[in-house]
Each structure stands twice: as structure tokens, then as C-alpha cells.
C-alpha atoms as a PDB file:
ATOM      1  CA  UNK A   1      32.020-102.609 -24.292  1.00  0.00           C
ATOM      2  CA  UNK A   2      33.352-102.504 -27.539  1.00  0.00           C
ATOM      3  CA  UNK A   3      32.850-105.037 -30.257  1.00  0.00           C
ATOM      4  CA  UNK A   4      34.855-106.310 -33.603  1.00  0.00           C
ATOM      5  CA  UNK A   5      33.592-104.441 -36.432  1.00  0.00           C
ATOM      6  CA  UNK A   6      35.712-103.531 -39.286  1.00  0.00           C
ATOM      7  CA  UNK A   7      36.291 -99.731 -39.615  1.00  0.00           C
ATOM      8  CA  UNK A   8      35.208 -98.070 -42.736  1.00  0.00           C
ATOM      9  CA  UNK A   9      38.184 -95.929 -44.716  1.00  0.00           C
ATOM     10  CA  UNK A  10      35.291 -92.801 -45.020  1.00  0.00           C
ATOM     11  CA  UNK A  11      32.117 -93.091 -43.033  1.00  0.00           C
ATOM     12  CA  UNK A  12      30.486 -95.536 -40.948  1.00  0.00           C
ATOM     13  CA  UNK A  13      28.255 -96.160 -38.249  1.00  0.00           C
ATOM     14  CA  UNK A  14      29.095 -94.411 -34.567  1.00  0.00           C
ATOM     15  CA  UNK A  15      30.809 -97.343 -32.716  1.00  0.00           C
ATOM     16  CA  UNK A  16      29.607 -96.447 -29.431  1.00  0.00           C
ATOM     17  CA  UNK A  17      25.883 -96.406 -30.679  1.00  0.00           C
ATOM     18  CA  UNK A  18      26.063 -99.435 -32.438  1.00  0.00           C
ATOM     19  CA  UNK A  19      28.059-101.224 -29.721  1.00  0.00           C
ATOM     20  CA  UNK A  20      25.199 -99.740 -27.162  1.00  0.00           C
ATOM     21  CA  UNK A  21      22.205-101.130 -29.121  1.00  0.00           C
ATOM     22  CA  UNK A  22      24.619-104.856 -29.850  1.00  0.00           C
ATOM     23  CA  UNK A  23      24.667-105.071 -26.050  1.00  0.00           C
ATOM     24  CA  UNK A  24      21.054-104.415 -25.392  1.00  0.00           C
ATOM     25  CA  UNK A  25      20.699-107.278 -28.031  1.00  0.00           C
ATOM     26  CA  UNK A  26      22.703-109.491 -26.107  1.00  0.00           C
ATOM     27  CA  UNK A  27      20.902-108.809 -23.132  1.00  0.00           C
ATOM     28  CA  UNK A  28      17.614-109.704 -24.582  1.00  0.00           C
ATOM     29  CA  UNK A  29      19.334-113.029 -26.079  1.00  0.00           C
ATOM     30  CA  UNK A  30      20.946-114.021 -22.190  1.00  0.00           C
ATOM     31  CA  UNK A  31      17.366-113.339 -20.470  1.00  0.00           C
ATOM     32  CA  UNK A  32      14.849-114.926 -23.464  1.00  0.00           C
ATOM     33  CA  UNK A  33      11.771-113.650 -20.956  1.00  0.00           C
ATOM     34  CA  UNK A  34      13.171-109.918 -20.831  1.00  0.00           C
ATOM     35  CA  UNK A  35      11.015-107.056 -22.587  1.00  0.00           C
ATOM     36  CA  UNK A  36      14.507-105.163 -23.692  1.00  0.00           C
ATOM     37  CA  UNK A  37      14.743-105.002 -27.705  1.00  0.00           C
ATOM     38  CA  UNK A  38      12.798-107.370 -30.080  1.00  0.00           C
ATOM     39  CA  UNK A  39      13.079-108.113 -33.793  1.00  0.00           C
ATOM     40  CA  UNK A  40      11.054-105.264 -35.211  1.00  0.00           C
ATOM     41  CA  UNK A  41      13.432-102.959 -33.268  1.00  0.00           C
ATOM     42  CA  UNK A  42      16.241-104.509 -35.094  1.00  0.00           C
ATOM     43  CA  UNK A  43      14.873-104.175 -38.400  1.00  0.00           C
ATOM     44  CA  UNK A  44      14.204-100.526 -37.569  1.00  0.00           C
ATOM     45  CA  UNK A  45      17.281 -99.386 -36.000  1.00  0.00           C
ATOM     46  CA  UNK A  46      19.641 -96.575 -37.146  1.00  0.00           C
ATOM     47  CA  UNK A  47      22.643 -95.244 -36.416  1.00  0.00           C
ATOM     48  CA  UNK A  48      24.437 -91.943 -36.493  1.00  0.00           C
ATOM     49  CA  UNK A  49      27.178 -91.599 -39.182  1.00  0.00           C
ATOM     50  CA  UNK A  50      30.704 -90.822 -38.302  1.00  0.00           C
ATOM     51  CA  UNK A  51      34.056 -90.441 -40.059  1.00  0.00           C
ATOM     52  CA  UNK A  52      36.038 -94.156 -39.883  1.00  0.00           C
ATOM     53  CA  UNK A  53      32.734 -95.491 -38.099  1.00  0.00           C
ATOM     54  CA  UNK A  54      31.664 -99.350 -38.064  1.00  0.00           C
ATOM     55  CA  UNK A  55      31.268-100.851 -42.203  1.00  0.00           C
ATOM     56  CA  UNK A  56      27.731-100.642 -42.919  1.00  0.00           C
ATOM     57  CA  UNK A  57      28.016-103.852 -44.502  1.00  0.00           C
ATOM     58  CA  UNK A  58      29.276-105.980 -41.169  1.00  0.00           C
ATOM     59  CA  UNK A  59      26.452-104.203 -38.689  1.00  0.00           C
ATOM     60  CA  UNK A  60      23.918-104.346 -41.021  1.00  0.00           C
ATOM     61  CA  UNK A  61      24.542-108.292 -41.347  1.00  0.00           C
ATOM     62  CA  UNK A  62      25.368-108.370 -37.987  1.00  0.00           C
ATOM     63  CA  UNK A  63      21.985-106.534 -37.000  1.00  0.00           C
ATOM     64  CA  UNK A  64      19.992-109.082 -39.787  1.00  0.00           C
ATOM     65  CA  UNK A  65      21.464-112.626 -38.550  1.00  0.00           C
ATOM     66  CA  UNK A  66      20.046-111.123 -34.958  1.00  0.00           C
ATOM     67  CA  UNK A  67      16.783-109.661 -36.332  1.00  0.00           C
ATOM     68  CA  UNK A  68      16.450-113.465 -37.572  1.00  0.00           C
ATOM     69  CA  UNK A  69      17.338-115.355 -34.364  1.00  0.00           C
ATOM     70  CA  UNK A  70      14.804-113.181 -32.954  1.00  0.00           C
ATOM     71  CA  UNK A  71      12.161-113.327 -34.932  1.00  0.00           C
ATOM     72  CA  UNK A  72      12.604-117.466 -35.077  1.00  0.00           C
ATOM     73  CA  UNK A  73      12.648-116.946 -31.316  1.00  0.00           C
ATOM     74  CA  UNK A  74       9.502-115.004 -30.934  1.00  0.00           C
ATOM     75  CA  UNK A  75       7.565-117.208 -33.081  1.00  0.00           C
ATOM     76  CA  UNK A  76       8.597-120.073 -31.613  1.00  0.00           C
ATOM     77  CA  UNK A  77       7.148-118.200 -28.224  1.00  0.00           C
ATOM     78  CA  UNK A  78       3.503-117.503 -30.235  1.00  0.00           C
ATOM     79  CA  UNK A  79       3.979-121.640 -31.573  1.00  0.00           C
ATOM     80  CA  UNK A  80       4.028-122.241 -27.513  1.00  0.00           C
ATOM     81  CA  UNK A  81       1.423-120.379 -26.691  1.00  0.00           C
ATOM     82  CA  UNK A  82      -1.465-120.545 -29.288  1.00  0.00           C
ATOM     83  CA  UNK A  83      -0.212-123.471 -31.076  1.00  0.00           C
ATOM     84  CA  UNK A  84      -0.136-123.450 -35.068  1.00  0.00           C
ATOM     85  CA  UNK A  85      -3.445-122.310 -35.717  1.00  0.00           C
ATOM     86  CA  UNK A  86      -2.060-119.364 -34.198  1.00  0.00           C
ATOM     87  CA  UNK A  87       0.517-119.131 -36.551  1.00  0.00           C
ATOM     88  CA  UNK A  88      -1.704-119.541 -39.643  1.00  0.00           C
ATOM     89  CA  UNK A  89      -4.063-117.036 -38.199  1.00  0.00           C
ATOM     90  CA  UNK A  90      -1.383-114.587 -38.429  1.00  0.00           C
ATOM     91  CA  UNK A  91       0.026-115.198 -41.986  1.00  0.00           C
ATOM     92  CA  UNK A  92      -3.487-115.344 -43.428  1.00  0.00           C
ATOM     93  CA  UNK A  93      -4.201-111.674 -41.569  1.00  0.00           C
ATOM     94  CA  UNK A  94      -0.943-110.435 -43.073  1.00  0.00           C
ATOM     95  CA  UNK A  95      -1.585-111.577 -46.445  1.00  0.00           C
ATOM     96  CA  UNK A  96      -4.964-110.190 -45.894  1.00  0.00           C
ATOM     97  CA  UNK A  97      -3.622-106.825 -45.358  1.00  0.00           C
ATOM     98  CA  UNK A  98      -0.925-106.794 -47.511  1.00  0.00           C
ATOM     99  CA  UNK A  99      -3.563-107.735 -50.206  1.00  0.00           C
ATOM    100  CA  UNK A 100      -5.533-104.515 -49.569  1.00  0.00           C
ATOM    101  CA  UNK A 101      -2.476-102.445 -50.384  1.00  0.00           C
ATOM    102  CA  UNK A 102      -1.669-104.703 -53.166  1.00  0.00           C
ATOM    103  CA  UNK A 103      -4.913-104.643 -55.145  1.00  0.00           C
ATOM    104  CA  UNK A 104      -5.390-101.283 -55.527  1.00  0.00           C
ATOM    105  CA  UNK A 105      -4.420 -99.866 -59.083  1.00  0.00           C
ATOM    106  CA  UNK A 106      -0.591 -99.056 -59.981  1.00  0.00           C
ATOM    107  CA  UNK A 107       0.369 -95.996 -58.611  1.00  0.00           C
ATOM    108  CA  UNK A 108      -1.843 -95.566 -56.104  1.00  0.00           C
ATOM    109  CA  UNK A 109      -0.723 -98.051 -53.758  1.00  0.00           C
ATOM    110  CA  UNK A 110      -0.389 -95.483 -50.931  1.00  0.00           C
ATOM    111  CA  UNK A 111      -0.605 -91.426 -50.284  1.00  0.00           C
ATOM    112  CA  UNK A 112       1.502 -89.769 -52.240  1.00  0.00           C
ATOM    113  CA  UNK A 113       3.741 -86.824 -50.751  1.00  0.00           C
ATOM    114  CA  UNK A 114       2.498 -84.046 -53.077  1.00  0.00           C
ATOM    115  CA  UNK A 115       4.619 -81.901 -55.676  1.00  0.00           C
ATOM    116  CA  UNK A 116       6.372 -80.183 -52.696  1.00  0.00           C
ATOM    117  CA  UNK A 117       7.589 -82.815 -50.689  1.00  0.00           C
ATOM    118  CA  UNK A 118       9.840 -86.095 -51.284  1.00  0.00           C
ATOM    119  CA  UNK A 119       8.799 -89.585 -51.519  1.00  0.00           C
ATOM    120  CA  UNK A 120       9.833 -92.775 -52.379  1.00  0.00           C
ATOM    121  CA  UNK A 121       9.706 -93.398 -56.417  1.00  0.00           C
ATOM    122  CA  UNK A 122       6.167 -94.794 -57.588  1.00  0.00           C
ATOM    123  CA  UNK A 123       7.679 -96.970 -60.010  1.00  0.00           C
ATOM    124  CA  UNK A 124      10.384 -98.785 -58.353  1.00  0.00           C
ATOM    125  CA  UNK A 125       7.793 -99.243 -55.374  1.00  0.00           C
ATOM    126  CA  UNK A 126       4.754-100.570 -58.105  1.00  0.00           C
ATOM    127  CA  UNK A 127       7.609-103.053 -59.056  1.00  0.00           C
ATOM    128  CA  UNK A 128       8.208-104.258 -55.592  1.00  0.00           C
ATOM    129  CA  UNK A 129       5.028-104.463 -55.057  1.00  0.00           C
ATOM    130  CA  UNK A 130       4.407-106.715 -58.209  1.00  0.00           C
ATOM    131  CA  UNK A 131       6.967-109.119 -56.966  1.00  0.00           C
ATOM    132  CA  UNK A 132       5.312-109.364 -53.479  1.00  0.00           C
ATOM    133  CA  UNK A 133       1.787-109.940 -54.935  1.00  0.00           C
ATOM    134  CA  UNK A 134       3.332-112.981 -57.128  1.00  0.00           C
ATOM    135  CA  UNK A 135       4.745-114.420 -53.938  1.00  0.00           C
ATOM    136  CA  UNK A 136       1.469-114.495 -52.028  1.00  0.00           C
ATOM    137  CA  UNK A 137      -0.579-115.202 -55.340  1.00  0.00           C
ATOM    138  CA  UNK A 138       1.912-117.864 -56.746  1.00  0.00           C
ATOM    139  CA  UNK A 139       4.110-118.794 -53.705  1.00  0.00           C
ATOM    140  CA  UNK A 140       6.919-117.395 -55.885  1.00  0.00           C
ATOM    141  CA  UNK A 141      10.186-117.038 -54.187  1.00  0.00           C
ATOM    142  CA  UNK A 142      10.764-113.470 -52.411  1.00  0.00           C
ATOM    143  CA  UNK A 143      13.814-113.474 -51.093  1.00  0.00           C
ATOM    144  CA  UNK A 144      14.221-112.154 -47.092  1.00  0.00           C
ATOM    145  CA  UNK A 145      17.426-109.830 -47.542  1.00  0.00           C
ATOM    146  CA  UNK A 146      16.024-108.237 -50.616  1.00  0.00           C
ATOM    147  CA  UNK A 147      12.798-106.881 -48.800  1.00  0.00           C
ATOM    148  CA  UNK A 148      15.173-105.731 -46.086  1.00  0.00           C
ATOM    149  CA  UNK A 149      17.302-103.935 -48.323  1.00  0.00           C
ATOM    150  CA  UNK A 150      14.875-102.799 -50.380  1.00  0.00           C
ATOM    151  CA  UNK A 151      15.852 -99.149 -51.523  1.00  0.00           C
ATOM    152  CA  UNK A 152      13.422 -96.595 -53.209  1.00  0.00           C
ATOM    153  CA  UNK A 153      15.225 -93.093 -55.000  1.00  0.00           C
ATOM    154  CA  UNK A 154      13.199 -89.869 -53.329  1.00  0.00           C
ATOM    155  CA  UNK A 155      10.893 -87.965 -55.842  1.00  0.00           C
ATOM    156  CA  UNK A 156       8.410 -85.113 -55.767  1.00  0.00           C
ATOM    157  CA  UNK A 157       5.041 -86.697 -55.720  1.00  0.00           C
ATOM    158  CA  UNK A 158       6.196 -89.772 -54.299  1.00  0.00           C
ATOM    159  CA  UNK A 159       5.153 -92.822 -52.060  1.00  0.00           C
ATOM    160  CA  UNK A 160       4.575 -91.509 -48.534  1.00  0.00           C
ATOM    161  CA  UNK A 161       7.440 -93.259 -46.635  1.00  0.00           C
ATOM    162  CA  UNK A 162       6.178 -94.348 -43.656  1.00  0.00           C
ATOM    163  CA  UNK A 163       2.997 -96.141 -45.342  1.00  0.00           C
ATOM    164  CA  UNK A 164       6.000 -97.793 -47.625  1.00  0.00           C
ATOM    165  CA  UNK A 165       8.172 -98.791 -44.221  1.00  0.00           C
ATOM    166  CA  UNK A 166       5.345-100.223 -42.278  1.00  0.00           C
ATOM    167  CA  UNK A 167       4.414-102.759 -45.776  1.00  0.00           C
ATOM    168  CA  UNK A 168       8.242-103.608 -45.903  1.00  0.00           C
ATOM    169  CA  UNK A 169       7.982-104.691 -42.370  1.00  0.00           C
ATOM    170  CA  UNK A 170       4.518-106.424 -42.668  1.00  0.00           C
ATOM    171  CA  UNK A 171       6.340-108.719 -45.690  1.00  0.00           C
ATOM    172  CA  UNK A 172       9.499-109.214 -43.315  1.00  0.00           C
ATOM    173  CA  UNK A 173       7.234-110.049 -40.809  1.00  0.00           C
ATOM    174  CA  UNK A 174       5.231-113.022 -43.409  1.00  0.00           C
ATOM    175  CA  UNK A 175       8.788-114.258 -44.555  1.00  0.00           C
ATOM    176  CA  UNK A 176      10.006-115.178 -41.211  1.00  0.00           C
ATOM    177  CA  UNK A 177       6.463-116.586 -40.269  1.00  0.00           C
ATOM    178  CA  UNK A 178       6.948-118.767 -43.297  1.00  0.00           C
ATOM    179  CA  UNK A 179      10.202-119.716 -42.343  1.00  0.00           C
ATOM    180  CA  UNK A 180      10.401-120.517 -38.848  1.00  0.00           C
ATOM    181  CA  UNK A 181       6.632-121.936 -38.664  1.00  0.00           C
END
């Protein structure tokens, strides 16, 4: 099944694995009740890069505007089920978490990779993090698509990535709870 994308001139995403993964998506979105792919796999998902593959760009918005009828979906499914005190429960247990990172000094806001190995740039992550604590402090806007896109440069002695992907997803998770609740 193949689906419009615009081809990229140089590289892009494989077509057949993104068109794959779009119609497990669409599966999930015909049967609402199905267990197939949900909006945390969305926000994760990756894709092999090939000469005069898919434009970045167009999946990756493609892949977001799902990742938000999802998550809108699912949360609509928890509103259903435990009502909005289930909701709240939720974004005050994020926030709670996401505090625990946040208040610990600059720097050392997770395990850092060591002089060997690459991690994400302490800085540029500190600086992230600063804007996230003003949004839960100060209720300062943080916009959705920026935490998505949010891109760190590699350094020795680094942020341990996956520590820094599983936060990212925590706040994507609190922005669409605030949204769609």
C-alpha cells in the first residue's frame, strides 16, 4: 500500500517502512478497541534512511498530527473510565516526577556517559530543562512540537540518552494531558 509522500532529492525515509508502520496506524484508527500501535509508539518510531526516500519533514508531521489524534483519543478513553480525577491524578504524578529530575543542581540532571562515550550536550539539555521547570512552576507556555523536536549535539561526558528520551516523552505525555483534558 503505498502512500503520498513527497520524495526527498538526497535521502529520506524507506517508503516501504514508513508506509508499513502508516498502515498499522490506520488500523489502530478503523478498530479504536485494537491493541496494534499507540501514541508513545508514534513518538518513538524510526525509520531506515534511503537514497530519494519519503521528506522527513511530511512523515514526521504526518507521524505528529497522528501521535496527537491518538493521544487525544487515549485520554479521552482514561476520561471514560476513571473520570477527571483520573486525569489530574496523572498530571500531578508527572509533574511530580518530572520535578525530581528538575530540582536537582545544573548539570547533574541525569548520568552522564563518561569521557569515553557520547551523550547528549549538558548545556543545551540544562536549558531545556529550565524552560520545562518554568512551565510547570509558572504555567509558562511550552510549546508541543518543540519538545518533540527537541535536538541535543553528542559530547564526551554527556547526558545519558535514554534517561534524556524517557523525560522528553514524560513532558509530551503532560502537554497532551493538558490539552485534551
Amino acid at each position: 500500500m503505498s502512500f503520498t509522500f513527497p520524495k526527498s532529492k538526497r535521502r529520506g525515509y524507506e517508503p516501504a517502512a514508513v508506509d508499513s508502520f502508516i498502515a498499522k496506524a490506520r488500523e489502530q484508527y478503523a478498530h479504536r478497541d485494537a491493541n496494534i500501535i499507540n501514541s508513545l509508539d508514534l513518538r518513538r518510531s524510526e525509520f531506515p534512511m534511503v537514497r530519494k526516500g519519503y521528506s522527513v519533514s511530511a512523515v514526521d508531521g504526518a507521524i505528529d498530527r497522528l501521535e496527537d489524534a491518538f493521544a487525544k483519543a487515549e485520554i479521552e478513553r482514561k476520561r471514560s473510565a476513571g473520570g477527571f480525577d483520573a486525569l489530574r491524578d496523572r498530571i500531578v504524578a508527572i509533574k511530580a516526577s518530572l520535578k525530581g529530575r528538575l530540582d536537582r543542581p545544573k548539570r547533574q540532571h541525569f548520568s552522564n556517559t563518561g569521557l569515553i562515550l557520547r551523550g547528549y550536550d549538558r548545556k543545551q539539555v540544562d536549558r531545556f530543562m529550565a524552560s520545562v521547570a518554568a512551565h510547570i512552576e509558572t504555567g509558562r507556555e511550552l510549546d508541543l512540537n518543540s519538545v518533540r523536536r527537541a535536538v541535543f549535539k553528542l559530547k564526551r561526558g554527556g547526558y545519558a540518552e535514554i534517561q534524556v528520551d524517557a523525560f522528553i516523552d514524560r513532558v509530551v505525555e503532560l502537554l497532551h494531558l493538558e490539552r485534551y483534558s
